[in-house]
N, C-alpha and C. Protein backbone atom coordinates (compact mmCIF):
# COMPACT_ATOMS: atom_id res chain seq x y z
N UNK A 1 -39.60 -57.53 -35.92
CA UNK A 1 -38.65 -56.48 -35.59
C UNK A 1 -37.30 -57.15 -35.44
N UNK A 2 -36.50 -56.75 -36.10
CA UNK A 2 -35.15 -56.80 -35.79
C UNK A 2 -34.21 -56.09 -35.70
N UNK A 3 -33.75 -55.43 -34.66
CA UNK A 3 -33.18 -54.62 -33.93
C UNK A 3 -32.23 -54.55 -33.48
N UNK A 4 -31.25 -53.74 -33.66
CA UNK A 4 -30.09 -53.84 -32.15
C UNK A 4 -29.66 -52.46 -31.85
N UNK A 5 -29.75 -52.66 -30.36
CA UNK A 5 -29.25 -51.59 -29.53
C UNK A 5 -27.80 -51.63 -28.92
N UNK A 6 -27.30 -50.68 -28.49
CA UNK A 6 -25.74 -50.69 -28.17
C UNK A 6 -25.91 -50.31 -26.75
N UNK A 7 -24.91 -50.97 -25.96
CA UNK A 7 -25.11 -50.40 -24.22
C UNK A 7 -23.66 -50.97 -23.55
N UNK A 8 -22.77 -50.31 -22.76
CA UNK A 8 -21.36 -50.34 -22.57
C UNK A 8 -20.19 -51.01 -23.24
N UNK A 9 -20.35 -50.97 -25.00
CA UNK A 9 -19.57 -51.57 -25.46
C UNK A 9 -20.11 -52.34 -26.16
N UNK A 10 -21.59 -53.08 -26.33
CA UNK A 10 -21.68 -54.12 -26.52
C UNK A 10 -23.32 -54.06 -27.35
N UNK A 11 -24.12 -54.91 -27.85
CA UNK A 11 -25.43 -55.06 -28.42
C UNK A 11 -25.93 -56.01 -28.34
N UNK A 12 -27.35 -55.90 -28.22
CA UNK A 12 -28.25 -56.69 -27.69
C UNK A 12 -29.22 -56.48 -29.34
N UNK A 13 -29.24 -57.86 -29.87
CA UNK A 13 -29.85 -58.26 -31.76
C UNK A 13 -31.58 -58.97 -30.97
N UNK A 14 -32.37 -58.50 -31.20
CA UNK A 14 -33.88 -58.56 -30.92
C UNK A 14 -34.89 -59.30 -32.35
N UNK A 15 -35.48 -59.77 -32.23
CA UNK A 15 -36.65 -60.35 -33.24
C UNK A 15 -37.82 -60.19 -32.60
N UNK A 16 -38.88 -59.69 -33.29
CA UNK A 16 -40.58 -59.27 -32.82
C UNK A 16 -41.17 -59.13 -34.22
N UNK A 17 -42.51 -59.74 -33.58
CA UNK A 17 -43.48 -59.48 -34.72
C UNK A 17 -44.79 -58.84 -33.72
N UNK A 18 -45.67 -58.43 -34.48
CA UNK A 18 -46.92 -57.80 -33.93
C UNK A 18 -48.53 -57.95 -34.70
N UNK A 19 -49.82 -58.47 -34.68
CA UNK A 19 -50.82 -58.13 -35.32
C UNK A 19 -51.71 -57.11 -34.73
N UNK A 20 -52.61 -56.93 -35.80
CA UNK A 20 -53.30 -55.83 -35.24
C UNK A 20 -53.91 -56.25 -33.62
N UNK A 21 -54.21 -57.79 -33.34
CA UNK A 21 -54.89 -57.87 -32.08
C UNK A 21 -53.77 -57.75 -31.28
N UNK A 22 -52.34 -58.14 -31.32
CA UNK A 22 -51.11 -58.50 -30.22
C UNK A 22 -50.27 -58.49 -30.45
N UNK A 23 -48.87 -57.85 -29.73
CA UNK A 23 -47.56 -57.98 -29.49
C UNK A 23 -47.22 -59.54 -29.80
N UNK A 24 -47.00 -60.19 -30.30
CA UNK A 24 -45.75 -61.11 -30.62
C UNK A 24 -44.72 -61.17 -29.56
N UNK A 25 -43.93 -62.36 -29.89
CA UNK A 25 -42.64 -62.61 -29.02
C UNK A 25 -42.09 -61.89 -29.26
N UNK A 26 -40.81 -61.79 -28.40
CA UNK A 26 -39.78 -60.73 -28.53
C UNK A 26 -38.46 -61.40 -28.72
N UNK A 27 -37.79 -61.88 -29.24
CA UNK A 27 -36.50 -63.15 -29.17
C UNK A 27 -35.55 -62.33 -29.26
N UNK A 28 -34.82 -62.59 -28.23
CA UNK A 28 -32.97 -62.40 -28.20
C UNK A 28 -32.54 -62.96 -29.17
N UNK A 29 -31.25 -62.53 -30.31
CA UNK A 29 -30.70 -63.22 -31.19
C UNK A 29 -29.74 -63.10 -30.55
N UNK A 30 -29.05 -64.15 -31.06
CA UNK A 30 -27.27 -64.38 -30.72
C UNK A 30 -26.30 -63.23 -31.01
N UNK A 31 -25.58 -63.60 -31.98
CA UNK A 31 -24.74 -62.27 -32.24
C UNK A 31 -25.73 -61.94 -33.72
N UNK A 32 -25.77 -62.53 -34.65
CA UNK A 32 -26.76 -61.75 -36.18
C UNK A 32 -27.89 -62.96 -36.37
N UNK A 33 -28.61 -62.23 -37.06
CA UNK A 33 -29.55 -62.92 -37.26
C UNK A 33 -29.34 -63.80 -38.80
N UNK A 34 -29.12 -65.01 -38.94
CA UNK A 34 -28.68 -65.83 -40.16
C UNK A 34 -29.76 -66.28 -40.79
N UNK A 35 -29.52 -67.24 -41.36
CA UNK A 35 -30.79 -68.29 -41.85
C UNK A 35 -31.24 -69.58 -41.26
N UNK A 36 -30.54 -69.80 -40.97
CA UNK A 36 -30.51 -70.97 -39.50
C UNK A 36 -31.26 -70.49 -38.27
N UNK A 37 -31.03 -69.07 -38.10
CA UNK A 37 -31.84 -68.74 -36.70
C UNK A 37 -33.07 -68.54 -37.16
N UNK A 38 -33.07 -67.73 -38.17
CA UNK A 38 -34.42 -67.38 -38.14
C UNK A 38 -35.17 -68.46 -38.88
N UNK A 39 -35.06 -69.37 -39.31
CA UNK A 39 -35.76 -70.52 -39.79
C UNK A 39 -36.01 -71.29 -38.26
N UNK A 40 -35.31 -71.11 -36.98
CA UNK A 40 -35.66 -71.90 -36.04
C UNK A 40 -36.57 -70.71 -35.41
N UNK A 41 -36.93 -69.70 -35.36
CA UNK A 41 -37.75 -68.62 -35.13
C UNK A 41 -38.62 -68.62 -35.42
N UNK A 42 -39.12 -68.86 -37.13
CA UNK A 42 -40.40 -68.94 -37.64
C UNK A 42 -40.80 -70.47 -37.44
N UNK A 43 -40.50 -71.34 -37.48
CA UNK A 43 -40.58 -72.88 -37.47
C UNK A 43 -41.21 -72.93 -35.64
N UNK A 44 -40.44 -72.65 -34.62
CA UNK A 44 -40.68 -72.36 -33.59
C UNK A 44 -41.75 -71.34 -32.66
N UNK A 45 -41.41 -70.43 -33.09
CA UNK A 45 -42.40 -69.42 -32.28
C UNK A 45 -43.82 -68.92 -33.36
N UNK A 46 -42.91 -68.56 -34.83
CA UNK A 46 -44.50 -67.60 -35.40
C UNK A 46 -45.05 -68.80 -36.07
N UNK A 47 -44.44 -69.98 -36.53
CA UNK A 47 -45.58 -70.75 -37.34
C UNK A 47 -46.66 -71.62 -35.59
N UNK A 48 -46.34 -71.79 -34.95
CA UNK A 48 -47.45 -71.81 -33.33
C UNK A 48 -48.56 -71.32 -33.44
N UNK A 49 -47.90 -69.86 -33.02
CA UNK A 49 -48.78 -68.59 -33.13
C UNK A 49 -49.54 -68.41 -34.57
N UNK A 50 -49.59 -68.48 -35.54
CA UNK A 50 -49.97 -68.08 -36.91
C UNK A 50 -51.26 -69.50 -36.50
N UNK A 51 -50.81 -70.55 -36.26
CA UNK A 51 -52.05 -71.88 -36.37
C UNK A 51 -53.22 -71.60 -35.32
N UNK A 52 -52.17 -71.18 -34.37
CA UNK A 52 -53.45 -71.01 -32.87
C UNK A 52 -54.30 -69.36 -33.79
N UNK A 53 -53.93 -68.52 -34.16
CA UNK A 53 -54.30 -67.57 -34.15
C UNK A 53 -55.29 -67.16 -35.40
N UNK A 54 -54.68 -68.41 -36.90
CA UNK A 54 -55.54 -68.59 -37.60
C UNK A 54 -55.73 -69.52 -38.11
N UNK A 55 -56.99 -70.33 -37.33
CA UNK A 55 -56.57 -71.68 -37.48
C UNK A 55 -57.12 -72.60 -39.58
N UNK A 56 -57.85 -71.40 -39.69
CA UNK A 56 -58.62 -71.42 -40.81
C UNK A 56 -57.06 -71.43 -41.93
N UNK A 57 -56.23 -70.75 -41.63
CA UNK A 57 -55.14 -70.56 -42.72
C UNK A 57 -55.25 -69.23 -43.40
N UNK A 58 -56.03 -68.48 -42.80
CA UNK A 58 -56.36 -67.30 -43.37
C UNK A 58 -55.55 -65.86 -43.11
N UNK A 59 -54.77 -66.38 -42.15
CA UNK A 59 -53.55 -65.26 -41.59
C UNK A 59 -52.64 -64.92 -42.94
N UNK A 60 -52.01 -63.72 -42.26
CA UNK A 60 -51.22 -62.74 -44.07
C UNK A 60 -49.43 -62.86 -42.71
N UNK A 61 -48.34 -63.31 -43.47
CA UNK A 61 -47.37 -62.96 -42.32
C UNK A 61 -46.22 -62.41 -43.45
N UNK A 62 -45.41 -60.94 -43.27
CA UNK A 62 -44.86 -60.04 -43.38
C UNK A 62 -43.63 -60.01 -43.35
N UNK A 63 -42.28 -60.09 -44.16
CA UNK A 63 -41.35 -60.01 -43.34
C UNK A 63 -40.66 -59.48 -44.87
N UNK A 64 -39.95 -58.88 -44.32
CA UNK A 64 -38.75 -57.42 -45.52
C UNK A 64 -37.43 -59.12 -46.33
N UNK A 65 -37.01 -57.90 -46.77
CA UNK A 65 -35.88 -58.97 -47.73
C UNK A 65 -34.60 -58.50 -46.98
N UNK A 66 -34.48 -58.78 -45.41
CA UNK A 66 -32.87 -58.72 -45.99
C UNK A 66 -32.57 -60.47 -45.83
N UNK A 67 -31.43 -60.40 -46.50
CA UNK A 67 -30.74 -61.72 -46.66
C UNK A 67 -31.45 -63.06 -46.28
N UNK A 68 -31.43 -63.09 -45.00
CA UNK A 68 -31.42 -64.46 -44.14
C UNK A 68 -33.07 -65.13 -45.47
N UNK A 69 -33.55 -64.03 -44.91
CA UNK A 69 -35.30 -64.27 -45.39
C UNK A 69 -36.00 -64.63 -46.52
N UNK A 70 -34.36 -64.28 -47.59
CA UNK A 70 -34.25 -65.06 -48.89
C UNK A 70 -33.70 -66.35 -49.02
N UNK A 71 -33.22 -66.53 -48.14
CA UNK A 71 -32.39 -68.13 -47.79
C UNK A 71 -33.45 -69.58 -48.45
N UNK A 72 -32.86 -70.43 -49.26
CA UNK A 72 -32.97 -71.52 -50.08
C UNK A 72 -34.09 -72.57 -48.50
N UNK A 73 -33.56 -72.74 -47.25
CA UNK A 73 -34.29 -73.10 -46.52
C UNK A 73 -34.95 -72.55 -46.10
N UNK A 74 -35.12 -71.06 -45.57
CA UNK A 74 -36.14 -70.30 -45.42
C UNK A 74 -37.47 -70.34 -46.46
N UNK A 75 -37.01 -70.34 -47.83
CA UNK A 75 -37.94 -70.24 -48.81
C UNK A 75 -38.51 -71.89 -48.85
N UNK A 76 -37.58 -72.91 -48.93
CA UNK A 76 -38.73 -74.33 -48.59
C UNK A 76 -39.33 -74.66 -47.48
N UNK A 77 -38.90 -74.05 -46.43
CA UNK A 77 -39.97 -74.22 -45.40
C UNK A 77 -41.47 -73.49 -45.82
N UNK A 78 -41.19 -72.34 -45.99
CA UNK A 78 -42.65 -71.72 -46.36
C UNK A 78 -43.50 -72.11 -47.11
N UNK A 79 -42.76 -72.84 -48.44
CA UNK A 79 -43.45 -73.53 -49.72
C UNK A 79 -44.05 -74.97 -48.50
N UNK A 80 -43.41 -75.49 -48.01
CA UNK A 80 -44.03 -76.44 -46.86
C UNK A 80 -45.17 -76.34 -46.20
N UNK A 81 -45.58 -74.82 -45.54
CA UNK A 81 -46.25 -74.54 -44.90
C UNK A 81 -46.96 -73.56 -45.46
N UNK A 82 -47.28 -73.46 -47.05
CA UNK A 82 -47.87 -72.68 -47.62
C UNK A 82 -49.65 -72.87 -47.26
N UNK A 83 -50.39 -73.32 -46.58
CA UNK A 83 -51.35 -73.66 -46.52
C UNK A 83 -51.54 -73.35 -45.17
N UNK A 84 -50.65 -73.23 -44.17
CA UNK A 84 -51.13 -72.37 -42.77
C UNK A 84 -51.27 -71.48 -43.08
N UNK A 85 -50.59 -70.03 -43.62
CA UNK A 85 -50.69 -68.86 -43.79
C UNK A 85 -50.39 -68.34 -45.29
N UNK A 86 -50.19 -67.28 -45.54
CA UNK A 86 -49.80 -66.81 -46.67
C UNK A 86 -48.47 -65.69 -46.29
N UNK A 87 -47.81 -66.05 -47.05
CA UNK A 87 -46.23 -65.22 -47.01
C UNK A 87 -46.69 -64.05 -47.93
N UNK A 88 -46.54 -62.86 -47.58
CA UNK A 88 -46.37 -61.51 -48.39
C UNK A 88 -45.32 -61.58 -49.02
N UNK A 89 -45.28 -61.36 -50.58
CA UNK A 89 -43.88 -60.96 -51.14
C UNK A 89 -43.59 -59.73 -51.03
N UNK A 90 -42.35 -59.34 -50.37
CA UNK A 90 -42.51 -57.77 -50.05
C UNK A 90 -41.33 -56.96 -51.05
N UNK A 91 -41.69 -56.16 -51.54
CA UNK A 91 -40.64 -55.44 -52.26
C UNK A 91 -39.18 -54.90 -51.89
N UNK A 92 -38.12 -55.04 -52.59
CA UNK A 92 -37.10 -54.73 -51.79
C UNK A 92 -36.90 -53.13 -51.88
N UNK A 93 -36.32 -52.84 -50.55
CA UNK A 93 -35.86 -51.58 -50.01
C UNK A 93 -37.38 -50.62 -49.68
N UNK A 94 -38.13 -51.38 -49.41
CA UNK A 94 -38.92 -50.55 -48.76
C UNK A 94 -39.60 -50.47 -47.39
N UNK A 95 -38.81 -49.50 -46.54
CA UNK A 95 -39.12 -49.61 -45.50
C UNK A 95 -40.28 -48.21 -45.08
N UNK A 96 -40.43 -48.40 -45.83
CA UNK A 96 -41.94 -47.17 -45.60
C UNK A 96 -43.22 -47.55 -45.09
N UNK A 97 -43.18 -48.79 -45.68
CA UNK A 97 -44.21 -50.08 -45.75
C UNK A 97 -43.79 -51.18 -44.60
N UNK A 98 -42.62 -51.25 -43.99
CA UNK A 98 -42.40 -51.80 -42.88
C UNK A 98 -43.07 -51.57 -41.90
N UNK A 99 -43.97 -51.45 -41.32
CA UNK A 99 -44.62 -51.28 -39.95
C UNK A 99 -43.60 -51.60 -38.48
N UNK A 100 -43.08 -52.86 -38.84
CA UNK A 100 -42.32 -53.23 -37.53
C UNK A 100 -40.91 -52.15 -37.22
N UNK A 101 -40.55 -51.37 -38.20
CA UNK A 101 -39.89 -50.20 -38.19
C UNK A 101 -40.47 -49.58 -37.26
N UNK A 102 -41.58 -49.36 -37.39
CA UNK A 102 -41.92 -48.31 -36.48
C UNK A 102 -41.91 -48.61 -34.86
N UNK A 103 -42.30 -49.62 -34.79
CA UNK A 103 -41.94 -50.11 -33.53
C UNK A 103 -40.72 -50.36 -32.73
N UNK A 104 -39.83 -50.48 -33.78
CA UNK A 104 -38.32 -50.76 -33.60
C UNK A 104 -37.98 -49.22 -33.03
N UNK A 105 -38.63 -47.93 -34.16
CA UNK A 105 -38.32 -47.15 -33.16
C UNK A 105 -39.42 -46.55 -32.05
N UNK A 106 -40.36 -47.17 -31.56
CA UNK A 106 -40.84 -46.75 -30.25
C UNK A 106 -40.13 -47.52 -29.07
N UNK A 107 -39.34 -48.62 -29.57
CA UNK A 107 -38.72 -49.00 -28.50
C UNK A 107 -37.35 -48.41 -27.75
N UNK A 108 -36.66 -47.66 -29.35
CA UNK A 108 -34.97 -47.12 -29.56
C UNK A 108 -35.59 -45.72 -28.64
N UNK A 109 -36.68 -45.03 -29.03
CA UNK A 109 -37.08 -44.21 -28.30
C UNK A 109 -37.08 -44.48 -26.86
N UNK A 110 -37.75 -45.14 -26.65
CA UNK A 110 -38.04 -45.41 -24.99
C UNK A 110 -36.67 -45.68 -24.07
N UNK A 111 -35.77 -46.22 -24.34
CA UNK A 111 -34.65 -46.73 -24.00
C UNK A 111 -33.79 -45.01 -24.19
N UNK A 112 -34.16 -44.45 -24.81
CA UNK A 112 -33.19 -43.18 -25.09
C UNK A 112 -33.43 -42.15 -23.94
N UNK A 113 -34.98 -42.51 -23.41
CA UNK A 113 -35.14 -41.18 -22.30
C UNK A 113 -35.08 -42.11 -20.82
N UNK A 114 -33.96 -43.37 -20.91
CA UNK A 114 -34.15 -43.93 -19.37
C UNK A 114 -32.50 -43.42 -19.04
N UNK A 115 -33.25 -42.74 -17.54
CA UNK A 115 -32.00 -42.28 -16.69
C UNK A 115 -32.16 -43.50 -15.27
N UNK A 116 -30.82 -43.42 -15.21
CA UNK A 116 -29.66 -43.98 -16.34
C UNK A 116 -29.78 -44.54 -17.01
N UNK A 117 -29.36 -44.51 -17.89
CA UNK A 117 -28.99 -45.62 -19.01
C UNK A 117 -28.47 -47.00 -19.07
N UNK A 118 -28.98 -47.68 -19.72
CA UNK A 118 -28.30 -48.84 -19.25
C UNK A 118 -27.23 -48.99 -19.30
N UNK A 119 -26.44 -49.54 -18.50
CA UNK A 119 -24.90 -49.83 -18.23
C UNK A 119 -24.17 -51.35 -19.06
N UNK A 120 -24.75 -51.91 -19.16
CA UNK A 120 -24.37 -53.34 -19.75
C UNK A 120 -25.46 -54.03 -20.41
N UNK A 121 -25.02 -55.38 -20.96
CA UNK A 121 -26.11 -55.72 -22.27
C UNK A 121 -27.40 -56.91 -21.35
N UNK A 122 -26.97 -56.70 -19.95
CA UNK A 122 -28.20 -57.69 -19.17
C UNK A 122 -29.36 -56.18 -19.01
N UNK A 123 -28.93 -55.01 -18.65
CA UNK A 123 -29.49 -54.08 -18.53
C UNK A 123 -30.33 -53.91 -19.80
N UNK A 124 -29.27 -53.74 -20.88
CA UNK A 124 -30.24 -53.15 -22.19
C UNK A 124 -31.59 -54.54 -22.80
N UNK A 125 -31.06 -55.61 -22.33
CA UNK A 125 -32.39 -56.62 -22.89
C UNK A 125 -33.20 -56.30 -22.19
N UNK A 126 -33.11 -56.43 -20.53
CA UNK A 126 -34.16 -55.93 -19.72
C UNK A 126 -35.13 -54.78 -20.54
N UNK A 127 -34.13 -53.69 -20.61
CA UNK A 127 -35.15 -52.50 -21.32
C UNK A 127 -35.82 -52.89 -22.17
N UNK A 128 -35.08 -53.31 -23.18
CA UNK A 128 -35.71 -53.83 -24.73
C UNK A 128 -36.78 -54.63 -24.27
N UNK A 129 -36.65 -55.14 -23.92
CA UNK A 129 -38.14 -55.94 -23.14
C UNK A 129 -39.59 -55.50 -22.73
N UNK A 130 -38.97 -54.43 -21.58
CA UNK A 130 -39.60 -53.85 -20.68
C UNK A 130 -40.27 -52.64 -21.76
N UNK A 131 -39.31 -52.20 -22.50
CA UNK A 131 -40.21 -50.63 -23.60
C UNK A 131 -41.01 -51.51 -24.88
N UNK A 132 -40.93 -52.59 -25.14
CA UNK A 132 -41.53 -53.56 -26.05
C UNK A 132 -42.96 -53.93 -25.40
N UNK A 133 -43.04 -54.43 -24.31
CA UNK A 133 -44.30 -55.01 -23.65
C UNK A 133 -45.29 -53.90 -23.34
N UNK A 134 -44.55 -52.85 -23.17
CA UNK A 134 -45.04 -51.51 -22.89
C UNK A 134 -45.78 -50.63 -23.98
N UNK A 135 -45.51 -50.86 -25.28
CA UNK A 135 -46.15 -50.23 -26.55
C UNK A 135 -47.66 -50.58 -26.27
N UNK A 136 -48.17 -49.93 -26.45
CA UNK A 136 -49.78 -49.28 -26.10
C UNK A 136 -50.53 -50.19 -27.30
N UNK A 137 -51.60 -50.88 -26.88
CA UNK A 137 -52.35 -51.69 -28.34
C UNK A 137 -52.74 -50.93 -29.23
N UNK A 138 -53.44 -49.81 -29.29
CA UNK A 138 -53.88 -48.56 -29.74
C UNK A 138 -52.14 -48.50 -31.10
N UNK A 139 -50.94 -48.39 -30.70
CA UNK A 139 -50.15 -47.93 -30.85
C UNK A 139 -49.73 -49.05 -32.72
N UNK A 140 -49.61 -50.46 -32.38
CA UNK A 140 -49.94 -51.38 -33.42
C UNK A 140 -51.16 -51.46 -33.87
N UNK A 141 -52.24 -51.25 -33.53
CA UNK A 141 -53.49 -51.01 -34.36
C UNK A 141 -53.34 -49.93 -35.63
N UNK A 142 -53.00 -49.04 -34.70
CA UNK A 142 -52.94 -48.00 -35.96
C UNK A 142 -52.20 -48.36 -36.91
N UNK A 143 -50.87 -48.99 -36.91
CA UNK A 143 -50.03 -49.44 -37.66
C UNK A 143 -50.26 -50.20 -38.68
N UNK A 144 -51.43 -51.19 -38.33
CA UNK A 144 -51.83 -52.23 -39.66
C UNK A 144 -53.04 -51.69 -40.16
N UNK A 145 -54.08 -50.38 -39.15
CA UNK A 145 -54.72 -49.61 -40.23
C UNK A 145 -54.21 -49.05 -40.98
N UNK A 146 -52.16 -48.51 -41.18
CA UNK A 146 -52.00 -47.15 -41.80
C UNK A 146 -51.57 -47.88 -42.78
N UNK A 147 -51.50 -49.33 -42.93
CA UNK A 147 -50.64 -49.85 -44.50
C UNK A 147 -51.70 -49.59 -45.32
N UNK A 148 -52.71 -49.59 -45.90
CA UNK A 148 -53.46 -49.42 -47.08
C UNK A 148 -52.72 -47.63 -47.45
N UNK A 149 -52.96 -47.02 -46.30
CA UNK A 149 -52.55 -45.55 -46.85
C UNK A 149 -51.52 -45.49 -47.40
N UNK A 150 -50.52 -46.17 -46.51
CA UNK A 150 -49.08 -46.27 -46.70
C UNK A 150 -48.78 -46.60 -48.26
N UNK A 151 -49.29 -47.78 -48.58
CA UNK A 151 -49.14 -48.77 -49.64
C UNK A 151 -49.59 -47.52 -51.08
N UNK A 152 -50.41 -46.89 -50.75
CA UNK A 152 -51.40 -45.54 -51.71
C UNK A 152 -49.63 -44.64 -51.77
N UNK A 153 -49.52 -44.14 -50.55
CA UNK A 153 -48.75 -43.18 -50.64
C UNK A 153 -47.24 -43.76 -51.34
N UNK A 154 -46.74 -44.78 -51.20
CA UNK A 154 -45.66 -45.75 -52.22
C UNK A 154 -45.60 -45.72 -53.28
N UNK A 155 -47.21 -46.29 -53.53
CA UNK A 155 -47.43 -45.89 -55.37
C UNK A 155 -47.25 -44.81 -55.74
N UNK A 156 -48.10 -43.89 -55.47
CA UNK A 156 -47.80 -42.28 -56.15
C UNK A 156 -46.78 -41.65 -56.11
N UNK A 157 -45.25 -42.67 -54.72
CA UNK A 157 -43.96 -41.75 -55.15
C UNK A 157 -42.93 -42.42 -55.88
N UNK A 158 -43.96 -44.14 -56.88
CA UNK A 158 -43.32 -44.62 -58.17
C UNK A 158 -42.03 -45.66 -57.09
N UNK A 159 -42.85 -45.84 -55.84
CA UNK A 159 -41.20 -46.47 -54.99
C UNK A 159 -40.71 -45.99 -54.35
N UNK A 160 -40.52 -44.99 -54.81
CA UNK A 160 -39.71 -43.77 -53.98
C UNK A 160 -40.13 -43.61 -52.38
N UNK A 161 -39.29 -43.15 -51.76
CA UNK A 161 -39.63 -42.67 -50.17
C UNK A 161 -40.83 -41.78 -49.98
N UNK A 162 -41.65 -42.36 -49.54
CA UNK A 162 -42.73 -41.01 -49.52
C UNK A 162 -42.35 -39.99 -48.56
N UNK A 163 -43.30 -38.99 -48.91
CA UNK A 163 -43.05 -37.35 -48.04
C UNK A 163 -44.02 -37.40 -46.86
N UNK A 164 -43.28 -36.84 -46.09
CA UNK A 164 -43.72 -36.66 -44.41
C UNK A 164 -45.12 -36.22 -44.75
């Protein structure tokens, strides 16, 4: 997940991942997310997690095309570590098939019905935090059951956005 929320002026840039068994970290980004950060992100937190979690090498790990994720070091690290996991090549502009979307908005949600609102950007990480840890397991389960459907419903709209 990469995210940002706005709160007295200001934004709070988020990174999360999730499997069907668990919530993932949640990382504060600086001001954007580059290729430098997020190569110290995956190098750091998900390639850990991906070894402890599959230690066989049999794990699948997910991540959309914007920019950073196409990056010349992003892409040789992975060719590096092609044998812990397997990188999904994911198609561009499709966020239908994003799952962590969806989470991005159960969190934008949750933060939308807190009275008050947060006042400043120590407030809004707190939240972002607090409505992140809070997503129900039930809630990402379903999520990595609904990609096969998802992936069905993509094809038949040729790419296109599928219908509600």
């Amino acid at each position: 997940m990469s995210t940002t929320l706005q709160a007295g002026g200001g934004s709070v840039m988020v990174w999360g991942m999730f499997s069907w068994h668990d919530l993932g970290p949640l990382i504060r980004v600086g001001q954007r997310l580059n290729s430098t950060t997020y190569l110290s992100i995956i190098a750091d937190q998900v390639h850990p997690i991906m070894l402890m979690a599959y230690p066989n090498g049999d794990g699948f790990f997910q991540q959309d095309n914007v920019p950073c994720h196409g990056a010349h070091i992003v892409q040789e690290w992975f060719q590096e570590h092609e044998g812990d996991f397997t990188l999904i090549r994911w198609t561009p502009q499709s966020p239908d098939l994003n799952p962590i979307e969806h989470l991005c908005d159960e969190v934008k949600r949750a933060i939308m019905q807190l009275v008050p609102q947060p006042s400043n950007l120590t407030e809004l990480a707190s939240a972002i935090h607090q409505a992140y840890c809070q997503i129900p397991r039930i809630t990402f389960q379903h999520l990595v059951e609904s990609m096969r459907r998802r992936i069905t419903a993509v094809l038949k709209a040729k790419g296109g956005p599928m219908k509600d």
